[in-house]
Protein backbone atom coordinates (compact mmCIF):
# COMPACT_ATOMS: atom_id res chain seq x y z
CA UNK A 1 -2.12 9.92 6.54
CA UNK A 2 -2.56 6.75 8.09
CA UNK A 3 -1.67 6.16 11.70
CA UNK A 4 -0.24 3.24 11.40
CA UNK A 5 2.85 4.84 9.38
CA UNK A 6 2.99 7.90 10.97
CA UNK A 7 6.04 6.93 13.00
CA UNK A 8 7.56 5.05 10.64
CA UNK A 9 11.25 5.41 9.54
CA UNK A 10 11.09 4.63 5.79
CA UNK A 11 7.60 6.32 5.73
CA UNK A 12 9.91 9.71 7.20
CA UNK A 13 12.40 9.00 4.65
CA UNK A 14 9.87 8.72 1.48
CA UNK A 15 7.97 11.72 2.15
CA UNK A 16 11.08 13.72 2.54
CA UNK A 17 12.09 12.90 -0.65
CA UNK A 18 11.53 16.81 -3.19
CA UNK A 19 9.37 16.52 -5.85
CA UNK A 20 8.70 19.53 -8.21
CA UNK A 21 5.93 21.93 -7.82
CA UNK A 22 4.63 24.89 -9.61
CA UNK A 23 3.37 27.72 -6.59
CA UNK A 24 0.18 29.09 -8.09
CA UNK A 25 -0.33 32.01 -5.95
CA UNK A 26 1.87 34.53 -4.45
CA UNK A 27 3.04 33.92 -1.09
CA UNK A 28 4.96 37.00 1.07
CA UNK A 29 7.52 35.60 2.94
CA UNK A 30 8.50 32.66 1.55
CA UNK A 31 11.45 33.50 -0.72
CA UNK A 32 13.42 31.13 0.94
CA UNK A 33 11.86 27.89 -0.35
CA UNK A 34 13.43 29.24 -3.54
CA UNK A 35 16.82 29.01 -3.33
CA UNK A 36 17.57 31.12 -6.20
CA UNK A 37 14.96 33.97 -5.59
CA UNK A 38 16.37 37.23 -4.52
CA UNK A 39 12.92 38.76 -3.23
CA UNK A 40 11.48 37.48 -0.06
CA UNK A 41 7.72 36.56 -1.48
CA UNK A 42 7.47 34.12 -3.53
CA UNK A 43 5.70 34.64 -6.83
CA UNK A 44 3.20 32.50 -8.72
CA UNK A 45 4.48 30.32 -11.87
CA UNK A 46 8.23 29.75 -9.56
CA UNK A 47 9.21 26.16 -9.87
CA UNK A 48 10.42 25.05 -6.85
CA UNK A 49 11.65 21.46 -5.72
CA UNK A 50 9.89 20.58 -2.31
CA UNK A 51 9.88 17.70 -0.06
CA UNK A 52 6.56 15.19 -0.44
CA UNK A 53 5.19 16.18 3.15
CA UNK A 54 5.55 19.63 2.16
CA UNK A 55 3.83 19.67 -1.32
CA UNK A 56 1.14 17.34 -0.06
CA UNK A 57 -0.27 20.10 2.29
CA UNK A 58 0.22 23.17 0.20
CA UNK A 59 -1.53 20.77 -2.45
CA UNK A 60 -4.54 19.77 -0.28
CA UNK A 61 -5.46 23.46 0.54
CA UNK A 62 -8.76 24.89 -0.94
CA UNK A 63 -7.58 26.79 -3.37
CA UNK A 64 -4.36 24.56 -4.07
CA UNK A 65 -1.63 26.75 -3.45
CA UNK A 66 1.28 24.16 -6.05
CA UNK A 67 0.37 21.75 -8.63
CA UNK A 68 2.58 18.92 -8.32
CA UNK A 69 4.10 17.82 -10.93
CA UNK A 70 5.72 14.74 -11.47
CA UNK A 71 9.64 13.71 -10.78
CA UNK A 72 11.87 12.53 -13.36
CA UNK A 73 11.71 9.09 -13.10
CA UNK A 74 8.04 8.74 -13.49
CA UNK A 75 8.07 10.61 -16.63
CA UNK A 76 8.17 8.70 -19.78
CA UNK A 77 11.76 8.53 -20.46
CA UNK A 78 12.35 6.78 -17.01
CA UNK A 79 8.81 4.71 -17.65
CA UNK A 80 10.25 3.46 -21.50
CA UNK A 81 13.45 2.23 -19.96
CA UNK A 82 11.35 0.38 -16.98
CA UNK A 83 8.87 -1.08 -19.52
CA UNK A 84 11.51 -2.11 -21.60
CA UNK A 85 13.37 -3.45 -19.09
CA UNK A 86 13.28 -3.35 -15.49
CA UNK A 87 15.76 -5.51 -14.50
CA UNK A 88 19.05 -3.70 -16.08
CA UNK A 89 18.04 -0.95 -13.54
CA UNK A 90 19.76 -0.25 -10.40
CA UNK A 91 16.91 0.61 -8.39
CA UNK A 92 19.23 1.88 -5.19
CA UNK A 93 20.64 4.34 -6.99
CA UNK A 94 17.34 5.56 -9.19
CA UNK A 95 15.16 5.47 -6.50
CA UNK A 96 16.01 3.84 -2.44
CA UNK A 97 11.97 3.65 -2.20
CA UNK A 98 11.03 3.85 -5.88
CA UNK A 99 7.72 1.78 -5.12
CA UNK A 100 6.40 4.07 -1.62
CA UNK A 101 7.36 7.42 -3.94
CA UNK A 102 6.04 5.83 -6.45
CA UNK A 103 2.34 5.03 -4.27
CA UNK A 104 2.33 8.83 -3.25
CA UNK A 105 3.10 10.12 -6.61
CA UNK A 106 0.34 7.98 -8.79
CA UNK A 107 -2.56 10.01 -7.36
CA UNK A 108 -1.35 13.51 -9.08
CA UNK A 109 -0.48 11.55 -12.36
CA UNK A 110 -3.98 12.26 -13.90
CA UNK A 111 -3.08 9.78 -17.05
CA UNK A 112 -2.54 6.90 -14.36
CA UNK A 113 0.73 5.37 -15.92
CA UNK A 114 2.86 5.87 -12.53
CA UNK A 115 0.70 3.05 -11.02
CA UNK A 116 1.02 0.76 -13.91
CA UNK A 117 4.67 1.37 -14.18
CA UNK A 118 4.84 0.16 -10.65
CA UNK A 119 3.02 -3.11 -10.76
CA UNK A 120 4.91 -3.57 -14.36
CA UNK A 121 8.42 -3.11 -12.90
CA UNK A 122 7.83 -5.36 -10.01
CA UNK A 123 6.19 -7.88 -12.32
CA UNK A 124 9.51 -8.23 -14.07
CA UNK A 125 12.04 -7.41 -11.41
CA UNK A 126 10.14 -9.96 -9.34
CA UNK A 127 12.01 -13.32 -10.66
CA UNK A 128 15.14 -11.13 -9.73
CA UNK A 129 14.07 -10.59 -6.19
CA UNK A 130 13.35 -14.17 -5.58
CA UNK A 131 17.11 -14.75 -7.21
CA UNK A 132 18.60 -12.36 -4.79
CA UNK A 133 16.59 -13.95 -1.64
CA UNK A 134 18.10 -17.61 -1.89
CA UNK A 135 21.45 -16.48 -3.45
CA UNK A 136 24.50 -17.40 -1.94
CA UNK A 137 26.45 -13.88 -3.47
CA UNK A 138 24.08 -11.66 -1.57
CA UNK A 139 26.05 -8.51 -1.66
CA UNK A 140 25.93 -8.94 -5.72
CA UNK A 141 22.27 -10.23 -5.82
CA UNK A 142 21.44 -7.79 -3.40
CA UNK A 143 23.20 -4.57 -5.33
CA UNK A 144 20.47 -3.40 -7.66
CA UNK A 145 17.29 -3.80 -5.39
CA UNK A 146 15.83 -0.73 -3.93
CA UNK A 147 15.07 -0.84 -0.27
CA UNK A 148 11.48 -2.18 -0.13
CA UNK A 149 13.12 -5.07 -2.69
CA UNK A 150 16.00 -5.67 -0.05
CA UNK A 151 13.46 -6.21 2.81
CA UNK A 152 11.49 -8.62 0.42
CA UNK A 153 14.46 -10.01 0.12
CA UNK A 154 15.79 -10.70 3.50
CA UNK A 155 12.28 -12.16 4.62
CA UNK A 156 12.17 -15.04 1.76
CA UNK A 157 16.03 -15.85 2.67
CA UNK A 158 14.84 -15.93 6.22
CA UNK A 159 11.74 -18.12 5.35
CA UNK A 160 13.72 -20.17 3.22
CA UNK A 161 15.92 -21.08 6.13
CA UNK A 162 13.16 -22.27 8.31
CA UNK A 163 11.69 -23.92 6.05
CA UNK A 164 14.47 -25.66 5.33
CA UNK A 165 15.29 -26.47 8.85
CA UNK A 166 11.54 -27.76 9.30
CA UNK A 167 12.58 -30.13 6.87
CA UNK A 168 15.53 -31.56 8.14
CA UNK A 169 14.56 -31.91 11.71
CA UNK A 170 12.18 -35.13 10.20
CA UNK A 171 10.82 -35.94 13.95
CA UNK A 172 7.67 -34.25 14.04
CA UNK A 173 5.38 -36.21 11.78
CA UNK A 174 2.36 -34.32 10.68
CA UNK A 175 -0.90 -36.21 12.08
CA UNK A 176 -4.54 -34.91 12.39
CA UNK A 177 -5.54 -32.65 14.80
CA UNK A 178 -7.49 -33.54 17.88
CA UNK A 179 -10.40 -31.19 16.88
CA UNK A 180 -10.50 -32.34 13.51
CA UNK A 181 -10.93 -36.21 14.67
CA UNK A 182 -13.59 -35.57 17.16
CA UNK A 183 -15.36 -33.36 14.70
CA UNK A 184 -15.03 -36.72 11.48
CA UNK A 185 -16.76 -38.68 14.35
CA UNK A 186 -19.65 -36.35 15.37
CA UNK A 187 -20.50 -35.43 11.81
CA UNK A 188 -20.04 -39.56 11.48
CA UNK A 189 -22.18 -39.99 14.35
CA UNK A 190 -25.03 -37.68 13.21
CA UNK A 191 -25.03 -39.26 9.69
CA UNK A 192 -25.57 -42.61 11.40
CA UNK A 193 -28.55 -41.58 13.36
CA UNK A 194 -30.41 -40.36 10.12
C-alpha cells in the first residue's frame, strides 16, 4: 500500500467496499465471515462477499488462502453497457468510486478488460465531466458522476473561475521577465564577441 494513501478517507472508503471471494482452504474459526454458515470453520469452495482490505491480505498469503473474483460491474454485462455507452450511466449509484475499485480490481482480472473498461468509460464520460464543471444546473450536471468525477468536477469549475477573473482584472499586463532579459543580452553579448 502506498503511504501516501494510507490515511486517506476515500482510499478507507474504496477498500471497504466487498468483493466476492472463493476461500480455498479450510479455516477453523471463521464461520462468521459467512453469514449463512451454521458451523464455526469455514470450509473451502464457500463463497463469501468480503471487504477489499480484507481479500487483499488473505489473497497475498503464500499459499493464497481466496481467489478473488471479480464484482458485478466489471463483468461483461456491466462492461457491454459501459462500452456501449457510458454516459446513460449513473455512476453514483453503480459505483461512488467506480474508477479507485476499479484500479484495485484490474490486477486479479487476468484477461485485462477491467483496465480498459476504465480508460474507455472515462474517455467517453469525459466531454460530460467537462459539461458538468462549467454548468450553471450543477445539481443536474452533477447527478450522474461518481465521486472521483465530482471532484474533477469541482476543480475545473474552480479553475474556470480564476481564470476567468484573471481575465477581467485587465491591469496586469504580461511583460518579460527580468531573468529572461538579462539572459537575451548575455547570450547577445557572447555572440558579439565571437
Amino acid at each position: 500500500m502506498d503511504n501516501n494513501r494510507y490515511l486517506s478517507i476515500s482510499d478507507i472508503l474504496v477498500t471497504n467496499e466487498k468483493i466476492p471471494c472463493k476461500f480455498l482452504h479450510d479455516l477453523p474459526k471463521m464461520g462468521f465471515l459467512d453469514p449463512s454458515a451454521a458451523e464455526d470453520d469455514l470450509k473451502a469452495g464457500t463463497n463469501v462477499e468480503v471487504p477489499l482490505w480484507l481479500a487483499e491480505s488473505l489473497y497475498s498469503r503464500r499459499p493464497p488462502l481466496v481467489s478473488v473474483e471479480l464484482p458485478k460491474i466489471y463483468k461483461d454485462s456491466y462492461r457491454e453497457i459501459l462500452n456501449a455507452d457510458a454516459c446513460t450511466v449513473d455512476m453514483h449509484k453503480l459505483s461512488q468510486y467506480f474508477y479507485e475499485f476499479g484500479c484495485y480490481i484490474a490486477k486479479h482480472d487476468i484477461k485485462g478488460e477491467v483496465s480498459s473498461t476504465l480508460i474507455n468509460t472515462f474517455r467517453q464520460r469525459f466531454r460530460m465531466l467537462l459539461a458538468a464543471s462549467v454548468s450553471t444546473d450543477s445539481v443536474g450536471a452533477i447527478q450522474p458522476l461518481s465521486v472521483t468525477e465530482r471532484l474533477q468536477a469541482a476543480e475545473a469549475a474552480n479553475t474556470e473561475k480564476a481564470f476567468l477573473s484573471w481575465l477581467q482584472r485587465g491591469e496586469s499586463i504580461l511583460t518579460t521577465a527580468n531573468m529572461v532579459a538579462n539572459h537575451r543580452k548575455r547570450k547577445r553579448a557572447e555572440m558579439e564577441m565571437l
